[in-house]
C-alpha atoms as a PDB file:
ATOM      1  CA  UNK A   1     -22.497  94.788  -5.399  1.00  0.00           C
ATOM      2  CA  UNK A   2     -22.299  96.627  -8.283  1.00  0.00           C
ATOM      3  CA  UNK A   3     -20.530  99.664  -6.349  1.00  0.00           C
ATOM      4  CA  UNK A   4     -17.568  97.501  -5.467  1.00  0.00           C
ATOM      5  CA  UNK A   5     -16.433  97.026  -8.924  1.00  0.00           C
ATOM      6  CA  UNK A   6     -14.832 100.204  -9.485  1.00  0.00           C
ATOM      7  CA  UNK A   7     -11.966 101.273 -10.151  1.00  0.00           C
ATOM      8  CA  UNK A   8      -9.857 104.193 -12.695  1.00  0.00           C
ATOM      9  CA  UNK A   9     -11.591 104.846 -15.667  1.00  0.00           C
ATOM     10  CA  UNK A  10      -8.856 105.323 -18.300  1.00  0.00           C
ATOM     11  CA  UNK A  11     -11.113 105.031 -21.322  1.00  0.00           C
ATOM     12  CA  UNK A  12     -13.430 102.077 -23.178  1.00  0.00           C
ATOM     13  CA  UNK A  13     -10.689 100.720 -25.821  1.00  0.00           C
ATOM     14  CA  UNK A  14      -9.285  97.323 -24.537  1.00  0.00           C
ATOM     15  CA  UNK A  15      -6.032  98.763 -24.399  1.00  0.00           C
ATOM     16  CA  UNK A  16      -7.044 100.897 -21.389  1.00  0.00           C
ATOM     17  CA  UNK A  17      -9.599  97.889 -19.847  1.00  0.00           C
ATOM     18  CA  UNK A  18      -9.104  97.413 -15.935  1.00  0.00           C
ATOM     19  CA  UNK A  19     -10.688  94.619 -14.018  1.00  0.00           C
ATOM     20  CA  UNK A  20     -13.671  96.403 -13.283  1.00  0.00           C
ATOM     21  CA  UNK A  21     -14.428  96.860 -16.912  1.00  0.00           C
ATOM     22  CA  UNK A  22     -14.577  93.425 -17.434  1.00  0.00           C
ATOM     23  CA  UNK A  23     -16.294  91.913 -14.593  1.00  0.00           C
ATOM     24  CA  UNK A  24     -20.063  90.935 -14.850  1.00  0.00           C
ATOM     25  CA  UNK A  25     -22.092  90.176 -12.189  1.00  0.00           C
ATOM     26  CA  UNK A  26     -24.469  86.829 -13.187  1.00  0.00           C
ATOM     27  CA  UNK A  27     -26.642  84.641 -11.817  1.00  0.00           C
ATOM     28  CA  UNK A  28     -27.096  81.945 -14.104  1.00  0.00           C
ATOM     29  CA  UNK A  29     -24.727  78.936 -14.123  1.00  0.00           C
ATOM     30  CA  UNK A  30     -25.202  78.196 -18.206  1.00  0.00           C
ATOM     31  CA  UNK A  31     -23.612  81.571 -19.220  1.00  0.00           C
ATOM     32  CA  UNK A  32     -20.078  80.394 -18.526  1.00  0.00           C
ATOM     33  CA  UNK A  33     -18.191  80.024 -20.900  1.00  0.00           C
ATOM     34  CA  UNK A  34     -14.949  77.776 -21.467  1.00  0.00           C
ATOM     35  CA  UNK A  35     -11.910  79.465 -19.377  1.00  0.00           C
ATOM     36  CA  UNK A  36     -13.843  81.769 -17.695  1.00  0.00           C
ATOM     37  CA  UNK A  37     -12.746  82.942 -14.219  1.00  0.00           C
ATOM     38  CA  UNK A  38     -15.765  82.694 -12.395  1.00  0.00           C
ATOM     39  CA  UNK A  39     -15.852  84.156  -8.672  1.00  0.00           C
ATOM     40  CA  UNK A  40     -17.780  83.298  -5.394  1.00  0.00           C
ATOM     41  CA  UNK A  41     -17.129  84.970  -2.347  1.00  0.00           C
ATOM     42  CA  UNK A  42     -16.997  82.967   0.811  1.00  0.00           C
ATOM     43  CA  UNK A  43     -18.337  85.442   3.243  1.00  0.00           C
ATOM     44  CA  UNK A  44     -17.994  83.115   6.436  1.00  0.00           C
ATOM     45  CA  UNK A  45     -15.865  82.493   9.337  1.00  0.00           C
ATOM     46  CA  UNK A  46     -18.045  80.320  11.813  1.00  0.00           C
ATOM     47  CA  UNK A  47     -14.955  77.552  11.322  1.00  0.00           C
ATOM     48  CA  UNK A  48     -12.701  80.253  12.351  1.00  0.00           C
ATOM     49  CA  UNK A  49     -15.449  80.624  15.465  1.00  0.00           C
ATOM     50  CA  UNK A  50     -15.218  76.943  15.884  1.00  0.00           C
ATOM     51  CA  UNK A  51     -11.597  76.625  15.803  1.00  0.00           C
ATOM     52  CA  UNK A  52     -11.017  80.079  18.399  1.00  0.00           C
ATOM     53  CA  UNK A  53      -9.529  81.955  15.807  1.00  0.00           C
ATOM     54  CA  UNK A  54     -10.375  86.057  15.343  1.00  0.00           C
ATOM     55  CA  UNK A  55     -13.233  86.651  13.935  1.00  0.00           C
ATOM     56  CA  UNK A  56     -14.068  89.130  11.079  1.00  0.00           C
ATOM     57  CA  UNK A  57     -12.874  87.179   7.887  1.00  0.00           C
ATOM     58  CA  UNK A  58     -16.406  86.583   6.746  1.00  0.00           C
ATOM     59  CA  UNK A  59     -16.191  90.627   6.072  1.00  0.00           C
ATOM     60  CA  UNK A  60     -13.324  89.956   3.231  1.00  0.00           C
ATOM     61  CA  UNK A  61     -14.365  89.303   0.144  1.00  0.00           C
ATOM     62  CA  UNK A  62     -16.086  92.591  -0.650  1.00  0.00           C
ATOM     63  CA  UNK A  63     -13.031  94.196   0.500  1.00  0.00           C
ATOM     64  CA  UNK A  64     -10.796  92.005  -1.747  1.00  0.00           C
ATOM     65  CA  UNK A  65     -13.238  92.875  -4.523  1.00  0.00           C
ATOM     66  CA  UNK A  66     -12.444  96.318  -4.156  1.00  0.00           C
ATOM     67  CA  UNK A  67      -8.542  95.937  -4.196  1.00  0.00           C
ATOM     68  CA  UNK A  68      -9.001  94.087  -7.323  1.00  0.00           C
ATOM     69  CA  UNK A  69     -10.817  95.897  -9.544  1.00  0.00           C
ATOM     70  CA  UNK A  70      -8.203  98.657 -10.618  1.00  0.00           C
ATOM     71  CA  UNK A  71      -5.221  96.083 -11.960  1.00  0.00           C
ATOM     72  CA  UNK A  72      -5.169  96.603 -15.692  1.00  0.00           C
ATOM     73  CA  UNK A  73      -6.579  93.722 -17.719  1.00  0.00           C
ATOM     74  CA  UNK A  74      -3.599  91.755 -19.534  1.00  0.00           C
ATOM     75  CA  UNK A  75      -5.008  89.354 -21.527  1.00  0.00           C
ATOM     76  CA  UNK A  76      -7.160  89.940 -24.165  1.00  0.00           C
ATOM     77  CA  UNK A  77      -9.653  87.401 -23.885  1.00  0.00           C
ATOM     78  CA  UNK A  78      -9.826  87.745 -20.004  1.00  0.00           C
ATOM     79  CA  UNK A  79     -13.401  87.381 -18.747  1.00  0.00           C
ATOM     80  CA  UNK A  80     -14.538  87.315 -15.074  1.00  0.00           C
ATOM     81  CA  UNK A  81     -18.088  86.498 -13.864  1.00  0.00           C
ATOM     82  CA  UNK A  82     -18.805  87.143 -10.584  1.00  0.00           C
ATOM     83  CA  UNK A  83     -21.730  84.980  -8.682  1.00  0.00           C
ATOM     84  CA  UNK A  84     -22.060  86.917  -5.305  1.00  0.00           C
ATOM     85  CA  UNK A  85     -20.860  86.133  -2.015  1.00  0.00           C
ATOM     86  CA  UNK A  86     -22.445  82.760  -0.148  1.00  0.00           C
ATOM     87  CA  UNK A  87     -22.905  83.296   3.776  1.00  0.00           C
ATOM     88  CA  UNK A  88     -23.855  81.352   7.034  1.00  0.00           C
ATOM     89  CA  UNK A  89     -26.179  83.557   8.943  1.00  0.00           C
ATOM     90  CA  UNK A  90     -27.661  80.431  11.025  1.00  0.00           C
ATOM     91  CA  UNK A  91     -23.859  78.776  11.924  1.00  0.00           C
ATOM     92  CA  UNK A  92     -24.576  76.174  10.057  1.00  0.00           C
ATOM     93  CA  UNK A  93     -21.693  75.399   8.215  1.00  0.00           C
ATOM     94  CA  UNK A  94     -22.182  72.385   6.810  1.00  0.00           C
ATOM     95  CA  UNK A  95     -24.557  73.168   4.713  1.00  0.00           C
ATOM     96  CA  UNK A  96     -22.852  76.568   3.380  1.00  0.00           C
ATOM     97  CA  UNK A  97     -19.838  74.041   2.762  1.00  0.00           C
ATOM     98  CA  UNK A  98     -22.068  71.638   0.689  1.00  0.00           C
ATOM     99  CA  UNK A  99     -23.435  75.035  -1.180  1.00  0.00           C
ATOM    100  CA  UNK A 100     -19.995  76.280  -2.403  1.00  0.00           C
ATOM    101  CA  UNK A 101     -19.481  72.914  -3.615  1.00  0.00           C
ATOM    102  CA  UNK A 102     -22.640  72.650  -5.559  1.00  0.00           C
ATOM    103  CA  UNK A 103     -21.852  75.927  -6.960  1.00  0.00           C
ATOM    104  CA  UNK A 104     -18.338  75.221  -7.980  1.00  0.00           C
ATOM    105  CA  UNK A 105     -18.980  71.664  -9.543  1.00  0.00           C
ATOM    106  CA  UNK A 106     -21.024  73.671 -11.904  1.00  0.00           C
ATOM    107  CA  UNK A 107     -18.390  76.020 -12.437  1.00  0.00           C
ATOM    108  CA  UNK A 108     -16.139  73.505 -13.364  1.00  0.00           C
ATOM    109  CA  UNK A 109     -18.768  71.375 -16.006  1.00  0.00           C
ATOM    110  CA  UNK A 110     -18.893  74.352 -17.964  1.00  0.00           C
ATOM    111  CA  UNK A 111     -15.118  74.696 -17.940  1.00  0.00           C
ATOM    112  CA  UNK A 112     -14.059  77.752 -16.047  1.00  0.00           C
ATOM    113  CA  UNK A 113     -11.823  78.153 -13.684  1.00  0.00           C
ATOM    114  CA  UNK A 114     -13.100  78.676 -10.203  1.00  0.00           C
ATOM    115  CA  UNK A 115     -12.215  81.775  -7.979  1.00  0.00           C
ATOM    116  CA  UNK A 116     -13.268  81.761  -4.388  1.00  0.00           C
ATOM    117  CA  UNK A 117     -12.659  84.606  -2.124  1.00  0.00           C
ATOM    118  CA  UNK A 118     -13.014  83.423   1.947  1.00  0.00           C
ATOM    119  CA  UNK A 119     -13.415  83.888   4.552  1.00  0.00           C
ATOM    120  CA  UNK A 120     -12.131  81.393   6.838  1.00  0.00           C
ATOM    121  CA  UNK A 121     -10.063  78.589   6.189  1.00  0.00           C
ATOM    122  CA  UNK A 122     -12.830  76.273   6.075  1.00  0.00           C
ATOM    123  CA  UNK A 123     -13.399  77.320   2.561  1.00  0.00           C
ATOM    124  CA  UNK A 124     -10.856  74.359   1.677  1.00  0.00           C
ATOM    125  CA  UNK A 125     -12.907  71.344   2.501  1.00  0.00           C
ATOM    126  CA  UNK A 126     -15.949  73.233   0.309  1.00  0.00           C
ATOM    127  CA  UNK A 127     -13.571  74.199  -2.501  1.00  0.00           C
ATOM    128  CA  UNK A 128     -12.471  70.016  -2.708  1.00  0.00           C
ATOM    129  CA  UNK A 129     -15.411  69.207  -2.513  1.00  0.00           C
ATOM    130  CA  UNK A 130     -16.651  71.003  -4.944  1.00  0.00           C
ATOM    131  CA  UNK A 131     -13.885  69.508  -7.288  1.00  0.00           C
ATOM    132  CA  UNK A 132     -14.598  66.244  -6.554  1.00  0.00           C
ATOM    133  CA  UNK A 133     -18.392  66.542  -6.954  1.00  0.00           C
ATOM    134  CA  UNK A 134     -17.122  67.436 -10.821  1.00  0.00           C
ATOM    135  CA  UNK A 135     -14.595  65.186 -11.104  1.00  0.00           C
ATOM    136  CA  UNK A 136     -15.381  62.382  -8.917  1.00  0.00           C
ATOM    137  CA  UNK A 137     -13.095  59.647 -10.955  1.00  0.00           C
ATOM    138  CA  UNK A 138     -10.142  61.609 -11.275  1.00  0.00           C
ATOM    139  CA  UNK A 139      -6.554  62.665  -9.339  1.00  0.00           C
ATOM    140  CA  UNK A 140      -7.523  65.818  -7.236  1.00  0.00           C
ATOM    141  CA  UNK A 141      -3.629  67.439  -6.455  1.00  0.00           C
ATOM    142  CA  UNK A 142      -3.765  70.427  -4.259  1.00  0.00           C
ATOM    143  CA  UNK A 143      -1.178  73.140  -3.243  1.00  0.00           C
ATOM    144  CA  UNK A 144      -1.622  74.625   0.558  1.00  0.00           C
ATOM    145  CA  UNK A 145       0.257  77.803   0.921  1.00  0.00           C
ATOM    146  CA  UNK A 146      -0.039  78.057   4.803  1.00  0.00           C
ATOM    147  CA  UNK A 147       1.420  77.967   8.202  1.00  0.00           C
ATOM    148  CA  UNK A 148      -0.606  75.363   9.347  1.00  0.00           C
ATOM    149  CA  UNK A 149      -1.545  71.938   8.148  1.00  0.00           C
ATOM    150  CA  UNK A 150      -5.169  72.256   9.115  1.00  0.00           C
ATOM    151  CA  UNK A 151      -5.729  68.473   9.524  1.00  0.00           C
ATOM    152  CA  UNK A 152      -6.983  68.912  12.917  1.00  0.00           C
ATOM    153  CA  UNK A 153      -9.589  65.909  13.731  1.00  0.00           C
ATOM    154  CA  UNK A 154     -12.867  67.531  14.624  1.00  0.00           C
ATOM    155  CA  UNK A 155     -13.975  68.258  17.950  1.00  0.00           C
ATOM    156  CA  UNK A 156     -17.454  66.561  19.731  1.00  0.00           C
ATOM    157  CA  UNK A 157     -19.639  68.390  19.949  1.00  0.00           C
ATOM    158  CA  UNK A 158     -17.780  71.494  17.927  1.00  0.00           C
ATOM    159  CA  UNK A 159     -18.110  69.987  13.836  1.00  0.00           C
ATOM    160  CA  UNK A 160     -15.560  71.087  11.150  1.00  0.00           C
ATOM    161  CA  UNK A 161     -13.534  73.995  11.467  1.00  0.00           C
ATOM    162  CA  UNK A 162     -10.908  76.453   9.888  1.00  0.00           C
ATOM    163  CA  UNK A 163      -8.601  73.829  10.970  1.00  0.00           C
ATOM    164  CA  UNK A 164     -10.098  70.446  10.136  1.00  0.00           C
ATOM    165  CA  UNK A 165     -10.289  70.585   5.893  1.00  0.00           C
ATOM    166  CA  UNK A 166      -7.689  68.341   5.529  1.00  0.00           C
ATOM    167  CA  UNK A 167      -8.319  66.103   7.976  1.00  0.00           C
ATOM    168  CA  UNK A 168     -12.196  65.909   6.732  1.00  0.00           C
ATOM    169  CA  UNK A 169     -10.512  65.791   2.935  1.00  0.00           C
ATOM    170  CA  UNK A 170      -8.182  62.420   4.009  1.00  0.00           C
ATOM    171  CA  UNK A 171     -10.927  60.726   5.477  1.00  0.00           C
ATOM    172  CA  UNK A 172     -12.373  60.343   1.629  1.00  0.00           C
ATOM    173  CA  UNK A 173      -9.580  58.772   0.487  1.00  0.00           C
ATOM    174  CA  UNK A 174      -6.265  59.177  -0.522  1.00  0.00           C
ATOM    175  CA  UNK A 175      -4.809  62.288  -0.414  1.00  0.00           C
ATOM    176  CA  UNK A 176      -2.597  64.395  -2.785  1.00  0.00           C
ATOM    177  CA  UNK A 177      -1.431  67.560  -0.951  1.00  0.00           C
ATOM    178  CA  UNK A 178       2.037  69.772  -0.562  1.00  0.00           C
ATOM    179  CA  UNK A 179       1.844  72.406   2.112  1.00  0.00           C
ATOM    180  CA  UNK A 180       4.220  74.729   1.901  1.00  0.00           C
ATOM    181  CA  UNK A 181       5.366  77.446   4.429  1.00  0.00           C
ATOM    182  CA  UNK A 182       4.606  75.361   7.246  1.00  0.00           C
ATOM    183  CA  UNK A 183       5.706  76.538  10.581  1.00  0.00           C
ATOM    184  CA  UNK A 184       7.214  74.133  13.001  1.00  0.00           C
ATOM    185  CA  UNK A 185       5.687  76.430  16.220  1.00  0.00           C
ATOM    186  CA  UNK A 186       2.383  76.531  14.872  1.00  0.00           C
ATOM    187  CA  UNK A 187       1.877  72.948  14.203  1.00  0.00           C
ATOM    188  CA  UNK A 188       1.830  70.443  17.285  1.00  0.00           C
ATOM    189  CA  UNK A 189       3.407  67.110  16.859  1.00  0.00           C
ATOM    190  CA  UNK A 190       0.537  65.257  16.325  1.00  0.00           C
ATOM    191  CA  UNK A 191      -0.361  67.459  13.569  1.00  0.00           C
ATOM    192  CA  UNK A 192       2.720  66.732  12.005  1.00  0.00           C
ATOM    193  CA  UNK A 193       1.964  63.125  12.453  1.00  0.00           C
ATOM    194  CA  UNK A 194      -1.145  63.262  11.165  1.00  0.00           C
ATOM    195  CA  UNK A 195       0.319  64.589   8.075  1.00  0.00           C
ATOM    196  CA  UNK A 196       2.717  61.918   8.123  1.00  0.00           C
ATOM    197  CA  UNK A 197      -0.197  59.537   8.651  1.00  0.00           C
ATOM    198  CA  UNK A 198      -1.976  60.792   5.309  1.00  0.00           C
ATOM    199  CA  UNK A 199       1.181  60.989   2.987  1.00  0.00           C
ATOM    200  CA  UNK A 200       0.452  65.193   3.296  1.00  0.00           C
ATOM    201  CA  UNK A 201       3.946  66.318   1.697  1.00  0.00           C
ATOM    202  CA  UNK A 202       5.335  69.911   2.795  1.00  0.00           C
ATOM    203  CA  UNK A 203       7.684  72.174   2.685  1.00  0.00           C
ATOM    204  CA  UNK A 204       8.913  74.211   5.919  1.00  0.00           C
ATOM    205  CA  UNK A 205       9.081  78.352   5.916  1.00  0.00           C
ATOM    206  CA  UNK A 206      12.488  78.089   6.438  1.00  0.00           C
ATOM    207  CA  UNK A 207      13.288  75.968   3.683  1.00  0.00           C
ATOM    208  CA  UNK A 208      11.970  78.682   1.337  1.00  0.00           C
ATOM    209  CA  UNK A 209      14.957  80.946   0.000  1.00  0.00           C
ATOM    210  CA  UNK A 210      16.319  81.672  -3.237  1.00  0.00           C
ATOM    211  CA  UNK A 211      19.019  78.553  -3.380  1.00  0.00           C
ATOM    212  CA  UNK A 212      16.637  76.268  -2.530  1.00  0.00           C
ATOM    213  CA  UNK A 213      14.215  76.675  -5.546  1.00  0.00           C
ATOM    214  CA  UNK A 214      15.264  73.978  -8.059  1.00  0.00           C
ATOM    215  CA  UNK A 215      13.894  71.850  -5.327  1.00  0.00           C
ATOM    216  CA  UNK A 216      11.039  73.565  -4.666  1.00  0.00           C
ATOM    217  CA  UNK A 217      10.174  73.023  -8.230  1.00  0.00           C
ATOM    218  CA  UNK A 218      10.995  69.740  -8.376  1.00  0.00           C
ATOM    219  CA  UNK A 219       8.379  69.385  -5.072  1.00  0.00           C
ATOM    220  CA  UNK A 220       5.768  70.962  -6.556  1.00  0.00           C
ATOM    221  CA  UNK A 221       6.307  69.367 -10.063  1.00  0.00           C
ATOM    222  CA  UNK A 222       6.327  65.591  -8.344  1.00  0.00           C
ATOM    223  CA  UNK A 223       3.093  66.258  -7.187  1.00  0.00           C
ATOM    224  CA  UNK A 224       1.379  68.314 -10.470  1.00  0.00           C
ATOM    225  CA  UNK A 225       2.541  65.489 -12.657  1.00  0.00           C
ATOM    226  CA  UNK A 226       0.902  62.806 -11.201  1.00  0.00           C
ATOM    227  CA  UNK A 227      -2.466  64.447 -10.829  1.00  0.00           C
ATOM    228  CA  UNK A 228      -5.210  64.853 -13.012  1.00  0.00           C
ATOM    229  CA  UNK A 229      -6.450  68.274 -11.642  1.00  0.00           C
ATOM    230  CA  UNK A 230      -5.000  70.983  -9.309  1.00  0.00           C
ATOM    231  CA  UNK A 231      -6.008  73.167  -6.823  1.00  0.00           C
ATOM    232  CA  UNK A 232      -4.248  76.241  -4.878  1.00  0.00           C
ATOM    233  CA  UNK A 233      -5.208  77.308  -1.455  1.00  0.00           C
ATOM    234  CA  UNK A 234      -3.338  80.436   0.301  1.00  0.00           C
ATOM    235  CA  UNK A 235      -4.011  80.720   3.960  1.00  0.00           C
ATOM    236  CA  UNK A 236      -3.178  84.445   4.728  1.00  0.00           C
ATOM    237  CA  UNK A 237      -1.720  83.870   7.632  1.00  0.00           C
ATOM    238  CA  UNK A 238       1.499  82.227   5.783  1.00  0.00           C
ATOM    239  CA  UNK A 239       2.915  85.553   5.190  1.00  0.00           C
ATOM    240  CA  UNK A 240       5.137  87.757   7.739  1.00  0.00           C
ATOM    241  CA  UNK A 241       2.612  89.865  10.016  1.00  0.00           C
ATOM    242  CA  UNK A 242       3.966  93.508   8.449  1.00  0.00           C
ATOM    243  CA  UNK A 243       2.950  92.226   5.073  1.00  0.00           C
ATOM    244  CA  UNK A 244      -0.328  90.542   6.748  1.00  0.00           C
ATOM    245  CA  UNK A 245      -1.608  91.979   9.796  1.00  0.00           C
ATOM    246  CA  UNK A 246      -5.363  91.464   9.300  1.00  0.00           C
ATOM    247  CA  UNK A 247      -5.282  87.670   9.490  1.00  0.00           C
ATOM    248  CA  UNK A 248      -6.924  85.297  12.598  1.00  0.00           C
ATOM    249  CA  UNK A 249      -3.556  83.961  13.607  1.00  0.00           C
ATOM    250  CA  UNK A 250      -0.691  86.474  13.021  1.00  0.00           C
ATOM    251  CA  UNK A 251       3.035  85.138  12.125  1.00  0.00           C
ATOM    252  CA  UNK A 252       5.650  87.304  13.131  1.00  0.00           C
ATOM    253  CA  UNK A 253       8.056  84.624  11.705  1.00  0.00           C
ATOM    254  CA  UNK A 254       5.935  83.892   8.376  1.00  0.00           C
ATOM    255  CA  UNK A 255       7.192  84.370   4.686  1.00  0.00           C
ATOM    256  CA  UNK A 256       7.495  87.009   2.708  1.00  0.00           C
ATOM    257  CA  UNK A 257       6.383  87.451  -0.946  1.00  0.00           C
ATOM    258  CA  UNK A 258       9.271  88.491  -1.930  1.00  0.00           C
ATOM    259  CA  UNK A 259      11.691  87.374  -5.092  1.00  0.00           C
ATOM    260  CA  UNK A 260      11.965  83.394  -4.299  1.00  0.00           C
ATOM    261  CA  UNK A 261       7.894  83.290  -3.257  1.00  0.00           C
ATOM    262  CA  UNK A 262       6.727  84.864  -6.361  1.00  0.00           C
ATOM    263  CA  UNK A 263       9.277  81.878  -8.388  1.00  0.00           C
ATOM    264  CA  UNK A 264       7.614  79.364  -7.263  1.00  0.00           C
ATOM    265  CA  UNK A 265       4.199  80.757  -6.919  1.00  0.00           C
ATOM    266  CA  UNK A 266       3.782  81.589 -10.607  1.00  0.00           C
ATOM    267  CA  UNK A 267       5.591  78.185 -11.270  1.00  0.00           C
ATOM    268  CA  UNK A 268       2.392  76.881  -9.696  1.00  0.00           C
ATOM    269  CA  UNK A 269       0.208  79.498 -11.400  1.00  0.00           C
ATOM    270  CA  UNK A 270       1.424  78.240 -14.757  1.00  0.00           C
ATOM    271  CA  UNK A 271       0.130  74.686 -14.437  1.00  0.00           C
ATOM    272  CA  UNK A 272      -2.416  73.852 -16.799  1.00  0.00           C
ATOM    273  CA  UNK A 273      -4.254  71.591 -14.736  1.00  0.00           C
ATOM    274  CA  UNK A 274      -5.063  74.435 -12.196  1.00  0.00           C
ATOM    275  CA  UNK A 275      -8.603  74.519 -12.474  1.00  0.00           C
ATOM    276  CA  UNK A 276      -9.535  76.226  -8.541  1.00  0.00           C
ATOM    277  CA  UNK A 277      -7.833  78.873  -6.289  1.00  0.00           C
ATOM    278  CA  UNK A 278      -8.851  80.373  -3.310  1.00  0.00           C
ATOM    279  CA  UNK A 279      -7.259  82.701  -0.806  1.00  0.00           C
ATOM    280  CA  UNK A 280      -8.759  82.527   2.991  1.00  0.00           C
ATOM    281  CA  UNK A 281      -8.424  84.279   6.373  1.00  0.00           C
ATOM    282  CA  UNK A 282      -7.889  87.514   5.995  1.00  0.00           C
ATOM    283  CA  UNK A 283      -9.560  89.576   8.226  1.00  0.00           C
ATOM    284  CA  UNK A 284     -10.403  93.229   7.525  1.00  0.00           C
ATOM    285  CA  UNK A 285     -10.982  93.710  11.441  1.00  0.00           C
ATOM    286  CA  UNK A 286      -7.267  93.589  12.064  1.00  0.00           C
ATOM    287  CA  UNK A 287      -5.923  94.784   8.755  1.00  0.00           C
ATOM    288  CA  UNK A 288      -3.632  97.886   8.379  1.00  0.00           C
ATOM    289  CA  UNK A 289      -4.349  99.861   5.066  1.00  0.00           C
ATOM    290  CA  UNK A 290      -5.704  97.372   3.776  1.00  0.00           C
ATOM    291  CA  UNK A 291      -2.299  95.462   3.904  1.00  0.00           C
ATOM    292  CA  UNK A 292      -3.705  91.923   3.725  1.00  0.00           C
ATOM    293  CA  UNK A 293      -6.601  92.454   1.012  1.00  0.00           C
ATOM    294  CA  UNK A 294      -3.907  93.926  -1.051  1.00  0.00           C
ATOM    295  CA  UNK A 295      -1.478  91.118  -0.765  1.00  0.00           C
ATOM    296  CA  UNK A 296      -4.402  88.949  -1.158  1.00  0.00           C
ATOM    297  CA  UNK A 297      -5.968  90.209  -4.583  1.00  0.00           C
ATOM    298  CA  UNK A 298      -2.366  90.903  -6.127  1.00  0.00           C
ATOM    299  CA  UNK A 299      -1.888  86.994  -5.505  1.00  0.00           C
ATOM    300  CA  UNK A 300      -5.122  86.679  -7.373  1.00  0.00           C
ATOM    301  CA  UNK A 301      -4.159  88.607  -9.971  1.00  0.00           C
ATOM    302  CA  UNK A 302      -1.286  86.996 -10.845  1.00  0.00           C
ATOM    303  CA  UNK A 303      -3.688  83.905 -12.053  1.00  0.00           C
ATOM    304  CA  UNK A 304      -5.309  86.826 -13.956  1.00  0.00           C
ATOM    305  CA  UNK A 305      -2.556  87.154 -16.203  1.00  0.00           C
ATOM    306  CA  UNK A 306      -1.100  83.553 -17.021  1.00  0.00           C
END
């Protein structure tokens, strides 16, 4: 992996430090240290097989990896440890779902802050879990950036998908979610009603421009304060297709991040009980220029540098 971490090499003095510099890849769970930003990737995309989607997103993280490393390093203290990527060669799912988790509950017990690079969608329900595995007793809030609910009940004979997590997360109990950028012809009615169903808050793509923010905020902020931890999720496909081509499911109609997006995305960013992010579904197979990976690790970046 070691080749994918490079980037400009401006000099050794902090002052010139870009991601690359600062990134070590490690193996062992007990060298994390307290606000560390540690990174998995989620090379897989047999839910996005499972749910009919384009395949190809289990190719991403490398290729996100890349389009990080040259961003200069803004903090002083900032330290990155990078565990690999996890994959599902035999289509079983499940059980690279249940590894993530066991990976990021350690994460999380030593205090850093968990980075996961998908993949499919169906990195959610392993990301929550994860979080709950460390947390179990407390308030889990997360943030869904994303055209789709994905609370899709599983099909017979099909298992969990890209677009079951949050169906498979409400069937553990209450849950605490705002989806935002949710497209009303992309989501059937009884999706909708499912999220109505579960108490799964959102806010449409078109209610997303500049006027509306204070009540964005105030959205995002009723759901942060009455959580204990929070977690961010950013399905690719949220974003207008000639920003993000190279996602499974395209939206010609989707958001831009533009002026009012970045607002309330580092609003979000700025929380201090954001312990878990991960961005999902985009698909190098379909990309243009690397459009999507670019978007993708510039939205990662911005955590980078709160």
């Amino acid at each position: 992996m070691s080749n994918i971490w490079q980037g400009r090499l401006d000099g050794e003095e902090l002052l010139h430090h870009r991601i690359f510099q600062r990134v070590k890849e490690e193996r062992n769970y007990d060298n994390i240290a307290t606000d560390d930003f540690v990174l998995h990737g989620f090379a897989v995309d047999e839910g996005v097989r499972r749910n009919k989607g384009r395949q190809g997103a289990k190719d991403a993280p490398d290729v996100i990896r890349k389009n990080m490393s040259n961003f200069p390093v803004i903090l002083p203290d900032f330290s990155m440890l990078d565990f690999g990527n996890i994959t599902c060669d035999d289509g079983n799912l499940e059980n690279t779902q249940n590894s993530l988790a066991k990976n990021v509950s350690k994460v999380l017990l030593k205090g850093g802050k968990s980075l996961v690079l998908g993949g499919g969608h169906e990195v959610t329900y392993a990301h929550y879990l994860g979080i709950k595995t460390a947390f179990p007793e407390q308030k889990i809030g997360i943030i869904n950036l994303d055209a789709h609910f994905d609370n899709r009940q599983p099909e017979k004979g099909v298992g969990a998908s890209s677009g079951t997590g949050f169906w498979q997360i409400a069937q553990e109990g209450p849950i605490n979610s705002l989806h935002i950028g949710i497209q009303r012809n992309s989501n059937t009615l009884k999706l909708f009603d499912t999220a109505h169903q579960h108490g799964m808050k959102y806010i449409l793509a078109d209610e997303l421009f500049f006027e509306n923010l204070p009540s964005i905020y105030q959205r995002i902020d009723e759901l942060l304060d009455t959580v204990d931890y929070a977690y961010l999720t950013i399905c690719m496909d949220v974003f207008n297709a000639s920003v993000a081509p190279g996602v499974s499911a395209a939206a010609y109609n989707g958001i831009f991040a533009d002026h009012t997006f970045m607002h309330f995305y580092r609003h979000i960013l700025k929380n201090k009980k954001l312990v878990a992010m991960d961005v999902a579904e985009v698909n190098p197979s379909f990309d243009i220029q690397d459009r999507t990976a670019r978007l993708a690790a510039c939205l990662v970046n911005e955590w980078l540098m709160i």
